[in-house]
C-alpha atoms as a PDB file:
ATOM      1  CA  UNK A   1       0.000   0.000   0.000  1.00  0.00           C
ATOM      2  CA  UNK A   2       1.267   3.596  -0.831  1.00  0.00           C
ATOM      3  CA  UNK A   3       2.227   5.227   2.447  1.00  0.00           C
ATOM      4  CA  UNK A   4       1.918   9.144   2.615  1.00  0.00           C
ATOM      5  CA  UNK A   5       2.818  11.532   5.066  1.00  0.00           C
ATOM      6  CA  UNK A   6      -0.093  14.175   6.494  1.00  0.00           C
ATOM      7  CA  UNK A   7       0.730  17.909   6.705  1.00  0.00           C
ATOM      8  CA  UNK A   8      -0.387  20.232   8.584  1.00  0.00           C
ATOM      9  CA  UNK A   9      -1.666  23.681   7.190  1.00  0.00           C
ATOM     10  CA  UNK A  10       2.159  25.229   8.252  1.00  0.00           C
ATOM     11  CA  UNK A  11       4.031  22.353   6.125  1.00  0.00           C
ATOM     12  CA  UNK A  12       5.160  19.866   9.325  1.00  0.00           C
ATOM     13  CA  UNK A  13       4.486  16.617   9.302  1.00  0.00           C
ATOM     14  CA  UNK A  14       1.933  14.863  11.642  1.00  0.00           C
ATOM     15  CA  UNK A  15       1.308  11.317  11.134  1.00  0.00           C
ATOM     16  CA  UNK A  16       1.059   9.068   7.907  1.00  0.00           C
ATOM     17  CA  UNK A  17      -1.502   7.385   6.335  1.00  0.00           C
ATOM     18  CA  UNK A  18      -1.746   4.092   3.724  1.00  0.00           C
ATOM     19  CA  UNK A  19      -3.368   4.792   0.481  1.00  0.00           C
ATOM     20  CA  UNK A  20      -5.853   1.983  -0.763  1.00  0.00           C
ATOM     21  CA  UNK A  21      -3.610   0.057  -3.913  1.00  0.00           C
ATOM     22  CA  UNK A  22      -7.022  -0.534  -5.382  1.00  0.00           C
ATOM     23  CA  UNK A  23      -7.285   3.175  -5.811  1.00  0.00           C
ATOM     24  CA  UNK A  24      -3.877   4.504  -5.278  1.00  0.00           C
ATOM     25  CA  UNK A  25      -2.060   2.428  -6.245  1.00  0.00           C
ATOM     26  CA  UNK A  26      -2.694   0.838 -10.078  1.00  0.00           C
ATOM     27  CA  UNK A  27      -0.821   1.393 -12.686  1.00  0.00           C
ATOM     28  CA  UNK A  28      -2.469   4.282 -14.545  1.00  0.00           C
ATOM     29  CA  UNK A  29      -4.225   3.331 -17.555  1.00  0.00           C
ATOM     30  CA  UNK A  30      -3.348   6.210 -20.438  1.00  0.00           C
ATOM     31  CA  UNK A  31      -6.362   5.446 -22.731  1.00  0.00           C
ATOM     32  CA  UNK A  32      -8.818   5.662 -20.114  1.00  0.00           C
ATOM     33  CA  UNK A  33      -8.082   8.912 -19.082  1.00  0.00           C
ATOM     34  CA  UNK A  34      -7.939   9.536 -22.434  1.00  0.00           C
ATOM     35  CA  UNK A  35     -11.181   9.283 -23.293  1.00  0.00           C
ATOM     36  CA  UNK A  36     -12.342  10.865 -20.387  1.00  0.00           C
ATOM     37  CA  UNK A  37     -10.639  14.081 -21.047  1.00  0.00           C
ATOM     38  CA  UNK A  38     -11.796  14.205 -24.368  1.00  0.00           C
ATOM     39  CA  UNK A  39     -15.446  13.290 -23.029  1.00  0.00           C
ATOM     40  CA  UNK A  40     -15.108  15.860 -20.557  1.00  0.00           C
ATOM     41  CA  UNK A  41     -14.497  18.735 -23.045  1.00  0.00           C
ATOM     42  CA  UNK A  42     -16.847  17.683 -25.799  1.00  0.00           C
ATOM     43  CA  UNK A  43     -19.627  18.111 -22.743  1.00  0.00           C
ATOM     44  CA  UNK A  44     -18.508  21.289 -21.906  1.00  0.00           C
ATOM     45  CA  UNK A  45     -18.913  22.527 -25.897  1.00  0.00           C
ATOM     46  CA  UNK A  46     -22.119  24.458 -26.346  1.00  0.00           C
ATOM     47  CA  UNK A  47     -22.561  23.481 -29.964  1.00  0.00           C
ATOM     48  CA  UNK A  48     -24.495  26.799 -30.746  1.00  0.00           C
ATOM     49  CA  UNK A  49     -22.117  27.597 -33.849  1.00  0.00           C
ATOM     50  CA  UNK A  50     -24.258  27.852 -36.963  1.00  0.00           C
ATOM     51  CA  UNK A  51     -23.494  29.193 -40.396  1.00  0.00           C
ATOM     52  CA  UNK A  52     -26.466  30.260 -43.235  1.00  0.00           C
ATOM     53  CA  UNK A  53     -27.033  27.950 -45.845  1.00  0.00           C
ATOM     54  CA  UNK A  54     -28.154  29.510 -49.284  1.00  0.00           C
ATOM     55  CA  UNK A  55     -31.724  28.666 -48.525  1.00  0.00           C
ATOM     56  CA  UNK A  56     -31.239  30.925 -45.402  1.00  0.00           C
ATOM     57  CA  UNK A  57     -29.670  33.599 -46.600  1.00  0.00           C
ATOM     58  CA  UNK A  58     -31.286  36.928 -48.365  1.00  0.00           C
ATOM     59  CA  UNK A  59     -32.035  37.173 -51.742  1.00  0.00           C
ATOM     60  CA  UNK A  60     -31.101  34.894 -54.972  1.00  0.00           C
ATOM     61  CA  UNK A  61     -34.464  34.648 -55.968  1.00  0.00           C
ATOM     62  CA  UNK A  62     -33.962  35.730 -59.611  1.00  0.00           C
ATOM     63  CA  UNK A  63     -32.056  33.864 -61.831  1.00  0.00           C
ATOM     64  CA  UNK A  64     -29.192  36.365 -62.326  1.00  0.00           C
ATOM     65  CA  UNK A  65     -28.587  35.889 -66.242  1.00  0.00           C
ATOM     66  CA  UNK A  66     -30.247  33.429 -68.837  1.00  0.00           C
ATOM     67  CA  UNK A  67     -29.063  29.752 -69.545  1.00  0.00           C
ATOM     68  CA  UNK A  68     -27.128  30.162 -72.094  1.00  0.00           C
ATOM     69  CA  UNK A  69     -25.922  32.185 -74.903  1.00  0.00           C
ATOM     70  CA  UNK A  70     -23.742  34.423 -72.529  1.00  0.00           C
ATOM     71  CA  UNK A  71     -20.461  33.057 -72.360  1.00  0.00           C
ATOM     72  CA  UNK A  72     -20.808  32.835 -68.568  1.00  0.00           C
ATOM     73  CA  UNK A  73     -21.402  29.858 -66.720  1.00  0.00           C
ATOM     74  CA  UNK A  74     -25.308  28.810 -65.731  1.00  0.00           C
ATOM     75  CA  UNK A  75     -26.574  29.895 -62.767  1.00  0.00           C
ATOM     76  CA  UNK A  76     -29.636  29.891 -60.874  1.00  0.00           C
ATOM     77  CA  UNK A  77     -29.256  32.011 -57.975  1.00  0.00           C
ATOM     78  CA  UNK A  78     -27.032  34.615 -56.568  1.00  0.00           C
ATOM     79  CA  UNK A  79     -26.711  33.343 -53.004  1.00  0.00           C
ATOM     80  CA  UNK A  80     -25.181  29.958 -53.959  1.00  0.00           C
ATOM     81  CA  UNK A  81     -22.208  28.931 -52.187  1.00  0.00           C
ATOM     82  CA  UNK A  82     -19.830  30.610 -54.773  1.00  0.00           C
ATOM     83  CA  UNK A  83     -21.008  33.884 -54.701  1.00  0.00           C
ATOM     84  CA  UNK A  84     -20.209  36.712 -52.552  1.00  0.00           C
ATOM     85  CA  UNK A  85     -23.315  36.982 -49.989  1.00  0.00           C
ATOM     86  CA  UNK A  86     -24.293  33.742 -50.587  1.00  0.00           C
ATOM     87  CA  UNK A  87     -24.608  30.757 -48.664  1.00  0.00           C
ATOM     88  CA  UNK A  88     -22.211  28.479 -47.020  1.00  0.00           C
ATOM     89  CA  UNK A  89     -21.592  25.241 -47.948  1.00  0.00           C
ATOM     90  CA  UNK A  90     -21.678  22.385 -45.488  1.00  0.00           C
ATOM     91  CA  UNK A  91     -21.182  25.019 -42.755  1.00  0.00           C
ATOM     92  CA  UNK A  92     -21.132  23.961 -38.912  1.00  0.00           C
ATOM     93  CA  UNK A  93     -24.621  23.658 -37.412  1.00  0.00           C
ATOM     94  CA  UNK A  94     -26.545  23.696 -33.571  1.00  0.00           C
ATOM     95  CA  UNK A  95     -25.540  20.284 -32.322  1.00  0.00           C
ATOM     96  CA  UNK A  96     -24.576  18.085 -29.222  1.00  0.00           C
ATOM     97  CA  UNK A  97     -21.029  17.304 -29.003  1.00  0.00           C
ATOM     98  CA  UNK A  98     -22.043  14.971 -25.746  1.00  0.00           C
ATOM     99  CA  UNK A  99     -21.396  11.185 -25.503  1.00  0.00           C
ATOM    100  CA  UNK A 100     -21.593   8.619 -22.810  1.00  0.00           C
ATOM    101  CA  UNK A 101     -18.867   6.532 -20.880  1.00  0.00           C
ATOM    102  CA  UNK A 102     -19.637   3.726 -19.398  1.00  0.00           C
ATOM    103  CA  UNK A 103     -19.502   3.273 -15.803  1.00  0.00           C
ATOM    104  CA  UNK A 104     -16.416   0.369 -15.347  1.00  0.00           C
ATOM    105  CA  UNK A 105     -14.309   2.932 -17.653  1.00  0.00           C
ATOM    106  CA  UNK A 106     -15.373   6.453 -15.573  1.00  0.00           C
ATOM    107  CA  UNK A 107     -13.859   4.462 -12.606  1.00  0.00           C
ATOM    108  CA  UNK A 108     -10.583   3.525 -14.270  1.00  0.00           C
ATOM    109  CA  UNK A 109      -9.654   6.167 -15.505  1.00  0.00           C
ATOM    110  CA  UNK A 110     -10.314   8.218 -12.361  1.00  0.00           C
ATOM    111  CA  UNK A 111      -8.376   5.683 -10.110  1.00  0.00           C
ATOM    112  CA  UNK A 112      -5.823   5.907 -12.939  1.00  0.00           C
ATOM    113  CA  UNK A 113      -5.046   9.699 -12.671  1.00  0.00           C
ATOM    114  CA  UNK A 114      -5.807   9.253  -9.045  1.00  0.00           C
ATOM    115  CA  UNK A 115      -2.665   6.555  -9.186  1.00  0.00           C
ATOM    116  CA  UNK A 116      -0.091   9.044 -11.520  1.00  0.00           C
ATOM    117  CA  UNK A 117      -0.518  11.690  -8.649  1.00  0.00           C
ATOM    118  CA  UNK A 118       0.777   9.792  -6.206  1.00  0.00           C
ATOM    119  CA  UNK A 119       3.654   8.391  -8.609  1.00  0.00           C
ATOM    120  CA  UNK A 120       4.691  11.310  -9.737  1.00  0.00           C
ATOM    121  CA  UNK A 121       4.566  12.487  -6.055  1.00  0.00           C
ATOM    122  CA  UNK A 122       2.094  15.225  -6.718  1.00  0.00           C
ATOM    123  CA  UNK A 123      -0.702  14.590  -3.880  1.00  0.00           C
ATOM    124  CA  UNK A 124      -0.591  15.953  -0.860  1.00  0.00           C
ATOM    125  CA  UNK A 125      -2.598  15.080   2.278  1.00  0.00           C
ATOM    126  CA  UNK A 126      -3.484  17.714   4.711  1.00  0.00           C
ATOM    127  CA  UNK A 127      -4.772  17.417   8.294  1.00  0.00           C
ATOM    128  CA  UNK A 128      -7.484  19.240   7.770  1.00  0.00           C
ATOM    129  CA  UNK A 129      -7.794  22.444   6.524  1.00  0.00           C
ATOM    130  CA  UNK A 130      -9.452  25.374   9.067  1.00  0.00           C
ATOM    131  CA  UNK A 131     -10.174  29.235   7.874  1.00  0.00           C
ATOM    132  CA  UNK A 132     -11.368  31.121  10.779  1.00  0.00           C
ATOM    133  CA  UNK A 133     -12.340  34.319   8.115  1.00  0.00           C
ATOM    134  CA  UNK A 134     -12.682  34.448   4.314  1.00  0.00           C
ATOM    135  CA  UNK A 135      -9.101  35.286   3.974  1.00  0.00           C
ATOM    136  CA  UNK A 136      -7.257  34.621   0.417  1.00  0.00           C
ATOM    137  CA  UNK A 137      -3.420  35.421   2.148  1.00  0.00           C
ATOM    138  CA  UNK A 138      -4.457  32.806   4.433  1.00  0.00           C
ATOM    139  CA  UNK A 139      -5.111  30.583   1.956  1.00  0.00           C
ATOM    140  CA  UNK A 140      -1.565  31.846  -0.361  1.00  0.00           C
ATOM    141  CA  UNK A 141       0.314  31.067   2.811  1.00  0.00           C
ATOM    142  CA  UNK A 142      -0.944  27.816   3.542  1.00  0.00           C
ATOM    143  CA  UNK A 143      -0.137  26.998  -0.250  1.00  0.00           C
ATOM    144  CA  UNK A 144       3.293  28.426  -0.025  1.00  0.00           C
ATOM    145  CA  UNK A 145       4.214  26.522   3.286  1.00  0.00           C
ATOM    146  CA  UNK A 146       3.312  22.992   1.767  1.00  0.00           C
ATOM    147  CA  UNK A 147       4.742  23.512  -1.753  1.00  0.00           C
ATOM    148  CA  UNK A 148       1.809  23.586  -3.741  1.00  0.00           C
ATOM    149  CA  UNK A 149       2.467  27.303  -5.444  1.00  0.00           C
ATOM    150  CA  UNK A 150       1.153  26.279  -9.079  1.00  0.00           C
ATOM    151  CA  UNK A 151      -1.898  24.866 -10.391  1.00  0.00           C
ATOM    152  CA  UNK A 152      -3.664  23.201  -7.308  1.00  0.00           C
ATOM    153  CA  UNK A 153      -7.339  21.403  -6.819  1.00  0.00           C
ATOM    154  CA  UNK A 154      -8.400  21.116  -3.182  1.00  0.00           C
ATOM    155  CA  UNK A 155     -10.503  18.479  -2.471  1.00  0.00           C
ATOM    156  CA  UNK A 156     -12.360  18.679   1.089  1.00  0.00           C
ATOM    157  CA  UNK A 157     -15.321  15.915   2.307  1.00  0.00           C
ATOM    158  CA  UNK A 158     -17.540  18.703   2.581  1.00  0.00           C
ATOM    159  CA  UNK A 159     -18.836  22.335   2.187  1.00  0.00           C
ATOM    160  CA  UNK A 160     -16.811  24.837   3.663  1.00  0.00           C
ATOM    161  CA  UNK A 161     -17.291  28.265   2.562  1.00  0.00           C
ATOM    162  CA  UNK A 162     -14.723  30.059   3.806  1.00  0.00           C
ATOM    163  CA  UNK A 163     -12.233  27.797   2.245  1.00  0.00           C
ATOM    164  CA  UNK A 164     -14.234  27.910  -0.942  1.00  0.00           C
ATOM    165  CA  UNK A 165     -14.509  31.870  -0.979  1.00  0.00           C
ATOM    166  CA  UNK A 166     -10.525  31.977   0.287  1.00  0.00           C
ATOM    167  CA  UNK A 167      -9.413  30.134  -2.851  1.00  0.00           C
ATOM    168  CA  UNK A 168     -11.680  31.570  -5.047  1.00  0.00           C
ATOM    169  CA  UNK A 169      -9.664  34.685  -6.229  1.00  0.00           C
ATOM    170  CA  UNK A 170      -6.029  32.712  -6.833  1.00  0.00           C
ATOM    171  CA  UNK A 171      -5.598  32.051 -10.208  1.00  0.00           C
ATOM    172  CA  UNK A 172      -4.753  28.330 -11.079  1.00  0.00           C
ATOM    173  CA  UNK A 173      -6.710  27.098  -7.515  1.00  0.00           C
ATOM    174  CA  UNK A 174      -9.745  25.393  -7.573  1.00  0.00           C
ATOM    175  CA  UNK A 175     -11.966  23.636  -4.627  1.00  0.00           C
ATOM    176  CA  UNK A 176     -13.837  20.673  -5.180  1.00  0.00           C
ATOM    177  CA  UNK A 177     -15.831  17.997  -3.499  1.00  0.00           C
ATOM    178  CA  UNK A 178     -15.306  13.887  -3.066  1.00  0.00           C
ATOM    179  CA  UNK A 179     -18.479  13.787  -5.293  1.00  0.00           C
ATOM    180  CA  UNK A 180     -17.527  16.412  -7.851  1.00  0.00           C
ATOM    181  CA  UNK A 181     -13.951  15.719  -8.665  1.00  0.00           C
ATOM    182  CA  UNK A 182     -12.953  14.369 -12.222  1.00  0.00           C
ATOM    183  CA  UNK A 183     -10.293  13.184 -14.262  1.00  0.00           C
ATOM    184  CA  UNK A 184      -9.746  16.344 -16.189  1.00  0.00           C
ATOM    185  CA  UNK A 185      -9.062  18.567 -13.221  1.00  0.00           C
ATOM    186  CA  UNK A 186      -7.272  15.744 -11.596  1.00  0.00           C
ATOM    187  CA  UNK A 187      -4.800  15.848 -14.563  1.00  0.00           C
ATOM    188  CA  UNK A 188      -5.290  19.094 -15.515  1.00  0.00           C
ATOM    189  CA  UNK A 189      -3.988  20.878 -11.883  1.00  0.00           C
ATOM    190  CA  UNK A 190      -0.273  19.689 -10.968  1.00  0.00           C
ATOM    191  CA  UNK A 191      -0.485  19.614  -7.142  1.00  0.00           C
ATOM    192  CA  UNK A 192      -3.573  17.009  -5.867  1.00  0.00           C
ATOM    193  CA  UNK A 193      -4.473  18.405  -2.207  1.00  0.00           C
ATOM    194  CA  UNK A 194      -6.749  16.596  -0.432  1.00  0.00           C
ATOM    195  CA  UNK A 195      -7.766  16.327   3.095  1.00  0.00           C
ATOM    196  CA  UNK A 196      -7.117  13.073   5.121  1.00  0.00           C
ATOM    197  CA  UNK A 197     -10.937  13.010   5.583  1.00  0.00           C
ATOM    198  CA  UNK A 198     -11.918  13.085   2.008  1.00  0.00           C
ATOM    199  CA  UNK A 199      -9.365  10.194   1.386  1.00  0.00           C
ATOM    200  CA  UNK A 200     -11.582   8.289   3.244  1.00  0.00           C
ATOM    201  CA  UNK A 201     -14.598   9.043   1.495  1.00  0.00           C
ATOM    202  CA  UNK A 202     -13.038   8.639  -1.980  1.00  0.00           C
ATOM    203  CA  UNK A 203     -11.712   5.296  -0.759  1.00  0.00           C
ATOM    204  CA  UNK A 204     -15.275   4.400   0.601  1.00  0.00           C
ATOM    205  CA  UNK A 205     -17.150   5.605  -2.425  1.00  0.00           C
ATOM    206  CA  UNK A 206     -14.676   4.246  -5.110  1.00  0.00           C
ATOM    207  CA  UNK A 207     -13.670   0.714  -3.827  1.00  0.00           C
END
């Protein structure tokens, strides 16, 4: 079982805890969280983009010369795809980008990038974490004292505002819940704090 040490909020060490292997510590599969990255961002697309098609756009509705006898090529409209003003051709229209992922997968590939953290030594475990005021330097100094200055996700086992609002304005710092955390932000933040509480609950939930 991986064994971690717990921090306190000023850096020191207090006690240790072991890490559940079925969780913690498998080997990390790279095409699971794969997939859920990319399944993660195509749900977050709108799919609002949407482009005129010559039946949509104004106009066109006489035929601009006659068939033949010109010299010009035949055309029936003036909002056709070739013309200036005219319509657009196969253009992008409203859609849903979203797609499912089966259940055995969504766990795999979050106890995957659950496992790379703690290889590539980038979860911490904290104590607990205590504001006594909605205070952001609070929260900057706690970061600073246990080496998580970059990109960090927080993950407590439950609402606490203060720590919510005292994160809230430092760029690259999100907070997050055992029940709302995903593989993207796992992966996508470098440092992985978590409080020895919610380790528990993921452990419980995700077994």
């Amino acid at each position: 079982m991986p064994n971690m040490k717990v921090l306190d909020m000023t850096g020191n060490e207090v006690s240790s805890i072991e890490l559940s292997d079925a969780i913690f510590g498998i080997t990390p599969n790279v095409s699971a969280m794969h997939t859920m990255v990319v399944n993660y961002l195509a749900n977050q697309r709108q799919g609002t983009q949407s482009t005129l098609t010559r039946t949509e756009v104004s106009g066109g509705g006489k035929k601009p010369w006659r068939q033949k006898g010109t010299g010009h090529a035949r055309q029936g409209s003036t909002r056709a795809p070739q013309w200036t003003h005219g319509g657009v051709a196969l253009g992008p229209k409203p859609r849903s980008y979203r797609f499912t992922v089966n259940k055995k997968l969504k766990r795999l590939a979050l106890k995957s990038a659950l496992s790379s953290k703690v290889l590539d030594n980038n979860m911490i475990v904290l104590d607990s974490i205590t504001m006594n005021d909605y205070k952001t330097k609070d929260m900057v100094k706690m970061l600073k004292a246990i080496g998580a200055e970059g990109k960090a996700l927080i993950v407590m086992p439950e609402v606490d505002s203060k720590v919510i609002k005292s994160a809230a304005n430092i760029p690259g710092v999100k907070t997050a819940l055992v029940n709302t955390i995903n593989v993207y932000d796992i992966l996508n933040y470098d440092k992985f704090i978590v409080v020895k509480d919610a380790v528990a609950k993921i452990e419980e939930v995700y077994a």
